[in-house]
N, C-alpha and C. Protein backbone atom coordinates (compact mmCIF):
# COMPACT_ATOMS: atom_id res chain seq x y z
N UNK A 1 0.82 -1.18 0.00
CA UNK A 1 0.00 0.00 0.00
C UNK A 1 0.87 1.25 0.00
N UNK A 2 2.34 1.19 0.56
CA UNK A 2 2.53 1.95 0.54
C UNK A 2 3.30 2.76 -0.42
N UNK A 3 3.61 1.92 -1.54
CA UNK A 3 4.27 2.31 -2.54
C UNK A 3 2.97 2.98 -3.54
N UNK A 4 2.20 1.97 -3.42
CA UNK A 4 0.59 3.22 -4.44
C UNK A 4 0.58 4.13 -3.87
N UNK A 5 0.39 4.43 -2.50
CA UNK A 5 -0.06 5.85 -1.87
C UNK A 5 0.94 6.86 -2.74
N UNK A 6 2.51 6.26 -2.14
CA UNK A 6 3.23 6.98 -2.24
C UNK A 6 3.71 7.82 -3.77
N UNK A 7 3.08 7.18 -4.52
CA UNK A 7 3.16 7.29 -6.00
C UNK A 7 2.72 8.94 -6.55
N UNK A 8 1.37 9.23 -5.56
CA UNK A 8 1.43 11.00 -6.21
C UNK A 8 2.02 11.92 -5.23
N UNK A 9 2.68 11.39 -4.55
CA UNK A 9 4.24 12.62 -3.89
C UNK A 9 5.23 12.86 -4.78
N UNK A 10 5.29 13.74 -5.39
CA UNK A 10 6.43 13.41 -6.69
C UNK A 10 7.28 14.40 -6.07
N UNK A 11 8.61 13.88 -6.91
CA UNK A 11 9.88 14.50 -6.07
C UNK A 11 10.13 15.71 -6.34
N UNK A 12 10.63 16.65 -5.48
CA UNK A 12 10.54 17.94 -5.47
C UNK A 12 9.43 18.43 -4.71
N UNK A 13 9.08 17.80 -3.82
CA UNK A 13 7.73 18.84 -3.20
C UNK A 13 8.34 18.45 -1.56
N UNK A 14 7.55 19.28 -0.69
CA UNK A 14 8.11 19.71 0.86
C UNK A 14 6.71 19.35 1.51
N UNK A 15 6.73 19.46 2.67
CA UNK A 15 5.46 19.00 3.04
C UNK A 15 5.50 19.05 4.66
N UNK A 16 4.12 19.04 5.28
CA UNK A 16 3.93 18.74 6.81
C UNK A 16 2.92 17.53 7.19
N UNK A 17 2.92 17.05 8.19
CA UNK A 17 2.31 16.18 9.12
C UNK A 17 1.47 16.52 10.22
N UNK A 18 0.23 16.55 9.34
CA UNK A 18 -0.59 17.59 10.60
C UNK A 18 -1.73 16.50 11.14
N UNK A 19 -1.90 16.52 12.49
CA UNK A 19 -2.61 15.86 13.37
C UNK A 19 -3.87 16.83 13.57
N UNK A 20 -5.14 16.47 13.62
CA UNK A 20 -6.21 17.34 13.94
C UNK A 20 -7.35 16.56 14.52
N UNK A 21 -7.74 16.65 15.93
CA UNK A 21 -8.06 16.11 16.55
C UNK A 21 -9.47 16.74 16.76
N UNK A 22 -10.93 16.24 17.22
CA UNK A 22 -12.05 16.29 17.37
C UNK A 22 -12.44 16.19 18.67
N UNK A 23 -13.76 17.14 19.29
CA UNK A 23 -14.16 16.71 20.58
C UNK A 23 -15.41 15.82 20.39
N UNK A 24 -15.72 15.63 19.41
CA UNK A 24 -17.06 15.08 19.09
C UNK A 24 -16.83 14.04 18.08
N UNK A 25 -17.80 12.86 18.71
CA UNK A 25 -17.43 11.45 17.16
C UNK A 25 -18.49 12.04 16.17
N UNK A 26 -19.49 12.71 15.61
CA UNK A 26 -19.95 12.91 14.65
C UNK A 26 -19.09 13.08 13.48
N UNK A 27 -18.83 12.10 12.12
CA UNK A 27 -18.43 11.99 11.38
C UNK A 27 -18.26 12.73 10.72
N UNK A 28 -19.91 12.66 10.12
CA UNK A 28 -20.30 13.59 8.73
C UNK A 28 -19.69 14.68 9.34
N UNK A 29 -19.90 15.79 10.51
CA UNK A 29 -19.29 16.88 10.93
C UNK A 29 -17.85 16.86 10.89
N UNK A 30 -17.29 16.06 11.44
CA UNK A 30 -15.48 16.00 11.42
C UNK A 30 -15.52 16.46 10.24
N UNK A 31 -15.27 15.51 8.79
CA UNK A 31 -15.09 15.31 7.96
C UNK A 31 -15.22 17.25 7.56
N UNK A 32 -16.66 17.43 7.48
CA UNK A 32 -16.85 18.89 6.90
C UNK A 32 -16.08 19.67 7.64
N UNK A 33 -15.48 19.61 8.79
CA UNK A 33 -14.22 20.23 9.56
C UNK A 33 -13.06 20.21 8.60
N UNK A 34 -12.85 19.34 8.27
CA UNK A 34 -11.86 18.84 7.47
C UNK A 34 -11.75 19.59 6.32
N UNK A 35 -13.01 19.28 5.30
CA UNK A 35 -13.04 19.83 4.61
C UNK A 35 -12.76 21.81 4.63
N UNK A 36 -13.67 22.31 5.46
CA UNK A 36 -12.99 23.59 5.59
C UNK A 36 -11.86 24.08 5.84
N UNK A 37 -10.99 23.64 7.02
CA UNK A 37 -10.10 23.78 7.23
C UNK A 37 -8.97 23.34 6.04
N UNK A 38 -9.33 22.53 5.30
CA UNK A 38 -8.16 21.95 3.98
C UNK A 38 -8.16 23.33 3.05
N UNK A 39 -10.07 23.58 2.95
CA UNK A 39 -9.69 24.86 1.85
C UNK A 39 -9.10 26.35 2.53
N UNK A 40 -9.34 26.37 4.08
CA UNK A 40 -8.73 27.74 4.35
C UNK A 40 -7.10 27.48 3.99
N UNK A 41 -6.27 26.24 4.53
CA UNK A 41 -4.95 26.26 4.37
C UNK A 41 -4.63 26.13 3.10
N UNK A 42 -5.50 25.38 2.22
CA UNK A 42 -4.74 26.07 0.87
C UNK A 42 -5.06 27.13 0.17
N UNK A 43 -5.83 28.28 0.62
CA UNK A 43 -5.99 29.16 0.55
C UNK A 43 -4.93 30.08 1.30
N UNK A 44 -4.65 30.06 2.51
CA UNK A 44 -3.18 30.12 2.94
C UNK A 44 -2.03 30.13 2.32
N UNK A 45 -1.55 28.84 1.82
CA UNK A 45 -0.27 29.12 1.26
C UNK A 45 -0.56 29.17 -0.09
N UNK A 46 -1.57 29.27 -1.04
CA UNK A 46 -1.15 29.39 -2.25
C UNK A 46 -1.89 31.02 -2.76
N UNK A 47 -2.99 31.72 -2.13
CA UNK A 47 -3.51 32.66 -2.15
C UNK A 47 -4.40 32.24 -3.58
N UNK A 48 -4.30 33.28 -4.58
CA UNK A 48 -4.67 33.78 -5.47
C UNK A 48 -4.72 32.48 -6.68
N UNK A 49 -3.68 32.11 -6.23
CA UNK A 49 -3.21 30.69 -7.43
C UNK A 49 -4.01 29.71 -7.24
N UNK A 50 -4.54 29.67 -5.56
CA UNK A 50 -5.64 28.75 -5.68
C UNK A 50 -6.84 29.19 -5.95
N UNK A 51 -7.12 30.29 -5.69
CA UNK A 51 -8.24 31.03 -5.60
C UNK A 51 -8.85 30.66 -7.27
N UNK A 52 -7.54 30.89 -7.83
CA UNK A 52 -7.77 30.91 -9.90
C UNK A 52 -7.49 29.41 -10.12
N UNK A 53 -7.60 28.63 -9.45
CA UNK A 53 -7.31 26.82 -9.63
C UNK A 53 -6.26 26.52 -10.24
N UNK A 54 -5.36 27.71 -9.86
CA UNK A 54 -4.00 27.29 -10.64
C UNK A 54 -2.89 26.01 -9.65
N UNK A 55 -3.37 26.28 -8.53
CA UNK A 55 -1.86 25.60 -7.68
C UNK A 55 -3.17 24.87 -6.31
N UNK A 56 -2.79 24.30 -6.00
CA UNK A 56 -3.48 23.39 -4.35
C UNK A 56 -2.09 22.52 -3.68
N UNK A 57 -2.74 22.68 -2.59
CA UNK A 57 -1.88 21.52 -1.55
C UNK A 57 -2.30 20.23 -1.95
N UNK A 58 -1.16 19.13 -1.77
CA UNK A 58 -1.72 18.18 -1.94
C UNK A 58 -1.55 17.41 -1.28
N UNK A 59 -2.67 16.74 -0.47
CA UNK A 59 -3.38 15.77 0.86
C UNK A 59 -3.54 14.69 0.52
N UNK A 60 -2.82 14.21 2.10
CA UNK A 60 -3.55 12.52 1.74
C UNK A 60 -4.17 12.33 3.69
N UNK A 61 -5.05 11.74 3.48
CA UNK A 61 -5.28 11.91 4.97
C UNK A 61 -6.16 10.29 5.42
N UNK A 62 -6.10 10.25 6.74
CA UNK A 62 -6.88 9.25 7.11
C UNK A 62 -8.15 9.76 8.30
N UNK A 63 -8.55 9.85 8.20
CA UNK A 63 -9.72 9.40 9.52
C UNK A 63 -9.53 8.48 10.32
N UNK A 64 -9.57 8.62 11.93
CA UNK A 64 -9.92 6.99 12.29
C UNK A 64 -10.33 7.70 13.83
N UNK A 65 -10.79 6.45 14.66
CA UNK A 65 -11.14 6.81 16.26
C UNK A 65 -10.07 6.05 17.26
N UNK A 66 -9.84 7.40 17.75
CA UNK A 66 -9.23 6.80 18.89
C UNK A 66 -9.21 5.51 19.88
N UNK A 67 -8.32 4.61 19.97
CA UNK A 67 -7.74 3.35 20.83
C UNK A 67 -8.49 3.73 22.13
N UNK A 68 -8.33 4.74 22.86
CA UNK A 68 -8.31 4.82 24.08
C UNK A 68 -9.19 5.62 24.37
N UNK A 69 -9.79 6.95 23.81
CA UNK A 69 -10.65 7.81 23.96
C UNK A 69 -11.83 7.80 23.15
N UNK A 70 -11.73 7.07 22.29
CA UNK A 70 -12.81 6.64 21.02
C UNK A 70 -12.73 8.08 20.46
N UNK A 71 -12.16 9.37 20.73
CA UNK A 71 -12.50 10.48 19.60
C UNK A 71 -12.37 10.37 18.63
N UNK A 72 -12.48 11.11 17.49
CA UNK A 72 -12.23 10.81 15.77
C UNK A 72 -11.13 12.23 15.81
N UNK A 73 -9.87 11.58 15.18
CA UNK A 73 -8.69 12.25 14.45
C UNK A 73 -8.97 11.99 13.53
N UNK A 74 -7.78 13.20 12.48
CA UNK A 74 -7.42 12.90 11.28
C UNK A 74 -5.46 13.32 11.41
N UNK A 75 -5.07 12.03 10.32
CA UNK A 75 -3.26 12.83 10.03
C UNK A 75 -3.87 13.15 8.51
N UNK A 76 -3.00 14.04 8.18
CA UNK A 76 -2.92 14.88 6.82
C UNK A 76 -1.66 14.82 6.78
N UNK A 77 -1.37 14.33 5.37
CA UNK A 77 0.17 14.51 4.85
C UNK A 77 -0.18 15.76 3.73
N UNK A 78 0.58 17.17 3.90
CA UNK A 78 0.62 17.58 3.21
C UNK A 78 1.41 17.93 2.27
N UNK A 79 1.39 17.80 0.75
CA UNK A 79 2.47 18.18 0.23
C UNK A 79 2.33 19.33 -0.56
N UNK A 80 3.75 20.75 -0.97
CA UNK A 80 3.79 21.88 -1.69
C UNK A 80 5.15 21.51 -2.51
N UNK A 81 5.22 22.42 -3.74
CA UNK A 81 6.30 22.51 -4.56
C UNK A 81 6.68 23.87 -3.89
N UNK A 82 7.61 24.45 -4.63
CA UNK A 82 8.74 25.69 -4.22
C UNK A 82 7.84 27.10 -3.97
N UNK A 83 6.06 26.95 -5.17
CA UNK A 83 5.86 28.45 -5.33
C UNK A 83 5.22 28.54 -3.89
N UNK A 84 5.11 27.76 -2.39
CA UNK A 84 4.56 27.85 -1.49
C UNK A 84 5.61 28.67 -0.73
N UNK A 85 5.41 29.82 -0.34
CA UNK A 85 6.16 30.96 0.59
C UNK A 85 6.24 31.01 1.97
N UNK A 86 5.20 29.71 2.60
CA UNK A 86 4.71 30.10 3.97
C UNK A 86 5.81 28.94 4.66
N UNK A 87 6.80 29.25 5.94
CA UNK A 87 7.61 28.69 6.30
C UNK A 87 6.77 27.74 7.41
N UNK A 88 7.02 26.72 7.87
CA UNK A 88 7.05 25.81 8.97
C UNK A 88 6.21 26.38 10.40
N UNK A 89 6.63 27.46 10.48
CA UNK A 89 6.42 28.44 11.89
C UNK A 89 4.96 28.69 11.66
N UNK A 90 5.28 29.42 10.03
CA UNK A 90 3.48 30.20 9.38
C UNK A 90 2.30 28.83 9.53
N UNK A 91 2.74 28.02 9.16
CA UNK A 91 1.44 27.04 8.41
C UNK A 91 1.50 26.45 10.20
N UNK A 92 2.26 26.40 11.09
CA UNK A 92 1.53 25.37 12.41
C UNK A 92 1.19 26.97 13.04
N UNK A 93 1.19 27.75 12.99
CA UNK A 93 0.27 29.27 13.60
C UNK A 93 -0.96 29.17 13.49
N UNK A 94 -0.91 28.70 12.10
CA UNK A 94 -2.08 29.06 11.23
C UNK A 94 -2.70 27.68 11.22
N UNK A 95 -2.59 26.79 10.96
CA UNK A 95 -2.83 25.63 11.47
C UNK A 95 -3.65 25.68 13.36
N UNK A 96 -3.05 25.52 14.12
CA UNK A 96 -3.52 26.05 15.41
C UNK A 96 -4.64 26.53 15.69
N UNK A 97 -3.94 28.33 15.00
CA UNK A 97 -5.70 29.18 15.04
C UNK A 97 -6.65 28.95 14.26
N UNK A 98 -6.65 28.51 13.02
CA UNK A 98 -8.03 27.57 12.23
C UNK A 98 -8.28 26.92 12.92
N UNK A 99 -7.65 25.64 13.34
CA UNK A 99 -8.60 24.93 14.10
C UNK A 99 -9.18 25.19 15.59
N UNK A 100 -8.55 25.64 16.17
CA UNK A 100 -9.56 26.23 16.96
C UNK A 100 -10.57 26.86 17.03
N UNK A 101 -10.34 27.60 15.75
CA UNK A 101 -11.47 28.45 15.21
C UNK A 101 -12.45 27.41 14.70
N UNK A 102 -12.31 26.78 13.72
CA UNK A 102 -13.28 25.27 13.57
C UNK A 102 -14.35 24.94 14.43
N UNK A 103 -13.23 24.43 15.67
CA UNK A 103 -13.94 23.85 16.57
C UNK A 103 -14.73 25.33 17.76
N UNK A 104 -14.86 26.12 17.24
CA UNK A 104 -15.12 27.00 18.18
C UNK A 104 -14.98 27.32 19.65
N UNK A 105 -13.36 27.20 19.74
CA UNK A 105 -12.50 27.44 21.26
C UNK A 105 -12.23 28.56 21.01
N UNK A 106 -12.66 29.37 22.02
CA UNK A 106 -11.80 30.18 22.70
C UNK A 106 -10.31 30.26 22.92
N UNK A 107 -9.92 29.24 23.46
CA UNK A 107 -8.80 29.00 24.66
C UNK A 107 -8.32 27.72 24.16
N UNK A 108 -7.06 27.47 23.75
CA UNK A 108 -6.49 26.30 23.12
C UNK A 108 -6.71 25.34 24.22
N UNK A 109 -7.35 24.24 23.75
CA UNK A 109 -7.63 23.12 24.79
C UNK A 109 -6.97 21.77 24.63
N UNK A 110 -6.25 21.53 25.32
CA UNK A 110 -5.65 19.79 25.06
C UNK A 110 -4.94 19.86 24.14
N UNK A 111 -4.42 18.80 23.81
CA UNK A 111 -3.35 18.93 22.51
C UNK A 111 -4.67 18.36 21.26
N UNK A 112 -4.90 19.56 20.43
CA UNK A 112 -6.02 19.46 19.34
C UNK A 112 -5.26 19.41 18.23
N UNK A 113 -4.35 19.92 18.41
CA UNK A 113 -3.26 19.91 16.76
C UNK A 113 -1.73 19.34 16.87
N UNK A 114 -1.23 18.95 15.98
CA UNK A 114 0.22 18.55 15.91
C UNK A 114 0.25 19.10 14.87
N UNK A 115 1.39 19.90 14.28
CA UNK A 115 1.88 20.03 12.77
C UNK A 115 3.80 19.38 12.98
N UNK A 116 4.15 18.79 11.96
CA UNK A 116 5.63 18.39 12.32
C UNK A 116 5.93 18.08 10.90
N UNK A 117 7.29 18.94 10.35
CA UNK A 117 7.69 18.87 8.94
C UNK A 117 7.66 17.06 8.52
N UNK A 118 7.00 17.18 7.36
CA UNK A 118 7.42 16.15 6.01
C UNK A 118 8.77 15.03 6.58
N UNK A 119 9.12 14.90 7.41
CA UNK A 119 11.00 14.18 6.83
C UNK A 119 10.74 13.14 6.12
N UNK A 120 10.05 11.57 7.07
CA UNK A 120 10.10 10.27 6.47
C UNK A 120 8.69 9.92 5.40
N UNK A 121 8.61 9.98 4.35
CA UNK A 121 7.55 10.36 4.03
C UNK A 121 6.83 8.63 4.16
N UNK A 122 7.83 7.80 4.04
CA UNK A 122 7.19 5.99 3.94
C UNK A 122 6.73 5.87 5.05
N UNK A 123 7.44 6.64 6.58
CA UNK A 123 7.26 5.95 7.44
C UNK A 123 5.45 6.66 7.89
N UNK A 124 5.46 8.30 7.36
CA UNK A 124 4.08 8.69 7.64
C UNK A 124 2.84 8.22 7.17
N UNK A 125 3.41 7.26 5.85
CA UNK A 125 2.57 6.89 5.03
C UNK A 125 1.91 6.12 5.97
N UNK A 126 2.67 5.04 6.26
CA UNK A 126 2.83 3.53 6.86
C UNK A 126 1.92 3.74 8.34
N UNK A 127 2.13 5.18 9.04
CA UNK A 127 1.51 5.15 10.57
C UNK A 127 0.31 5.83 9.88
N UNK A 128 0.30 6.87 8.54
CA UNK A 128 -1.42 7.20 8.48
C UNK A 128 -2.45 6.36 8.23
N UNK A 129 -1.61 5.08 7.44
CA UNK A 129 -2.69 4.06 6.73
C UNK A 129 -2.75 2.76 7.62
N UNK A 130 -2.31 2.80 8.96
CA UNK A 130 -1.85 1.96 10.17
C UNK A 130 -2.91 0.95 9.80
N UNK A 131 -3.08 -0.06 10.05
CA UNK A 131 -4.21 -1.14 10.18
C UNK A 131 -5.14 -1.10 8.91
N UNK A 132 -5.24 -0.52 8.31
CA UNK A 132 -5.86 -0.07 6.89
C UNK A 132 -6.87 -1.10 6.92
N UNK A 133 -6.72 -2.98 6.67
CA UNK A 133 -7.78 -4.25 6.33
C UNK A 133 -8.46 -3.83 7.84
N UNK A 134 -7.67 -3.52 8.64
CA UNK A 134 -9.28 -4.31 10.08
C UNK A 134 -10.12 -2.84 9.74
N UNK A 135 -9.35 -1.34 9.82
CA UNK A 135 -10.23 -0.63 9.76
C UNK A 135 -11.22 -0.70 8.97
N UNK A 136 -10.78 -1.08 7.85
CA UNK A 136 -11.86 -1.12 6.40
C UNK A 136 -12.67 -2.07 6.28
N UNK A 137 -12.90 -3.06 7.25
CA UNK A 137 -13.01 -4.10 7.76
C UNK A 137 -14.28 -3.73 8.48
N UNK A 138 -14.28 -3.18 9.58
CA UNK A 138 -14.79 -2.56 10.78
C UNK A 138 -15.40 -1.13 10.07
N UNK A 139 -15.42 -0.87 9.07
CA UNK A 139 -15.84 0.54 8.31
C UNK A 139 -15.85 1.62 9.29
N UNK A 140 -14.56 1.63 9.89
CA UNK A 140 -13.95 2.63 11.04
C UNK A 140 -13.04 3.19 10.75
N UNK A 141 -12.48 3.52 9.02
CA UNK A 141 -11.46 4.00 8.34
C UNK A 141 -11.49 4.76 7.49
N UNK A 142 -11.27 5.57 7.18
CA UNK A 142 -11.15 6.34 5.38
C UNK A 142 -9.94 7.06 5.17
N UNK A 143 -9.66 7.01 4.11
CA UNK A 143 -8.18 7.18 3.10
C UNK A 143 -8.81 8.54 2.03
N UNK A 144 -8.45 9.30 2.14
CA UNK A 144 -9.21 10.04 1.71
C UNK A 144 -7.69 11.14 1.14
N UNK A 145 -7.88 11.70 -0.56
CA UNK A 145 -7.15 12.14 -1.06
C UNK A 145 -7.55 13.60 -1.59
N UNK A 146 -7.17 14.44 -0.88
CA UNK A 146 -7.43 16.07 -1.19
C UNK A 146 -6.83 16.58 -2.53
């Protein structure tokens, strides 16, 4: 699996590992979390270029529920080529305050976000698509490509 996934990361692009975490198991809602928050950040780093459907981030993400807390996360692998301007610091700021904003906090609560640069890209693959048959199995999974 992980060589298909890995197949539309093409070389030359940079990328982050963003964790985004839920207080609520409602799906259909996560998901449309998701969804907004994907178009504010690539609206973020690409501005105008996305705005004109010239340029997007490109996502690969999973859904799943928490082992221990049953909440619903998502990891997002994101990947950019060079014309993306926004450094490491910008996109987990901004990252952060969207989602909080999302989830409508006030006051950063719990650890709701992780952002952590791109390095191993097999090994992120390998922990986003973790268990992939039981989840898909258990229809407690989705692979989902932005």
């Amino acid at each position: 699996m992980n060589d298909a996934i890995g197949g539309w990361y093409s070389e030359g692009l940079s990328g982050f590992y963003i964790t985004l975490n839920s207080l609520k198991n409602d799906r259909i809602c996560f998901e449309q979390d998701i969804g907004r928050f994907t178009h504010k950040l690539n609206d973020y780093c690409y501005g105008r270029l996305y705005k004109r459907r010239l340029k997007r981030l490109k996502m690969l993400g999973s859904i799943e529920q928490g082992s221990l807390n049953g909440i619903l996360h998502t990891h997002l692998i994101v990947g950019h080529d060079a014309d993306m301007k926004r450094s490491f610091y910008d996109v987990n700021a901004f990252t952060r305050k969207q989602w909080y904003q999302t989830l409508n906090l006030k006051n950063p609560y719990g650890n709701m976000v992780n952002v952590a640069r791109l390095n191993e890209l097999s090994s992120r693959i390998s922990y986003t698509t973790k268990d992939t048959n039981y989840f898909m199995r258990s229809n407690n999974f989705n692979i989902v490509a932005f």
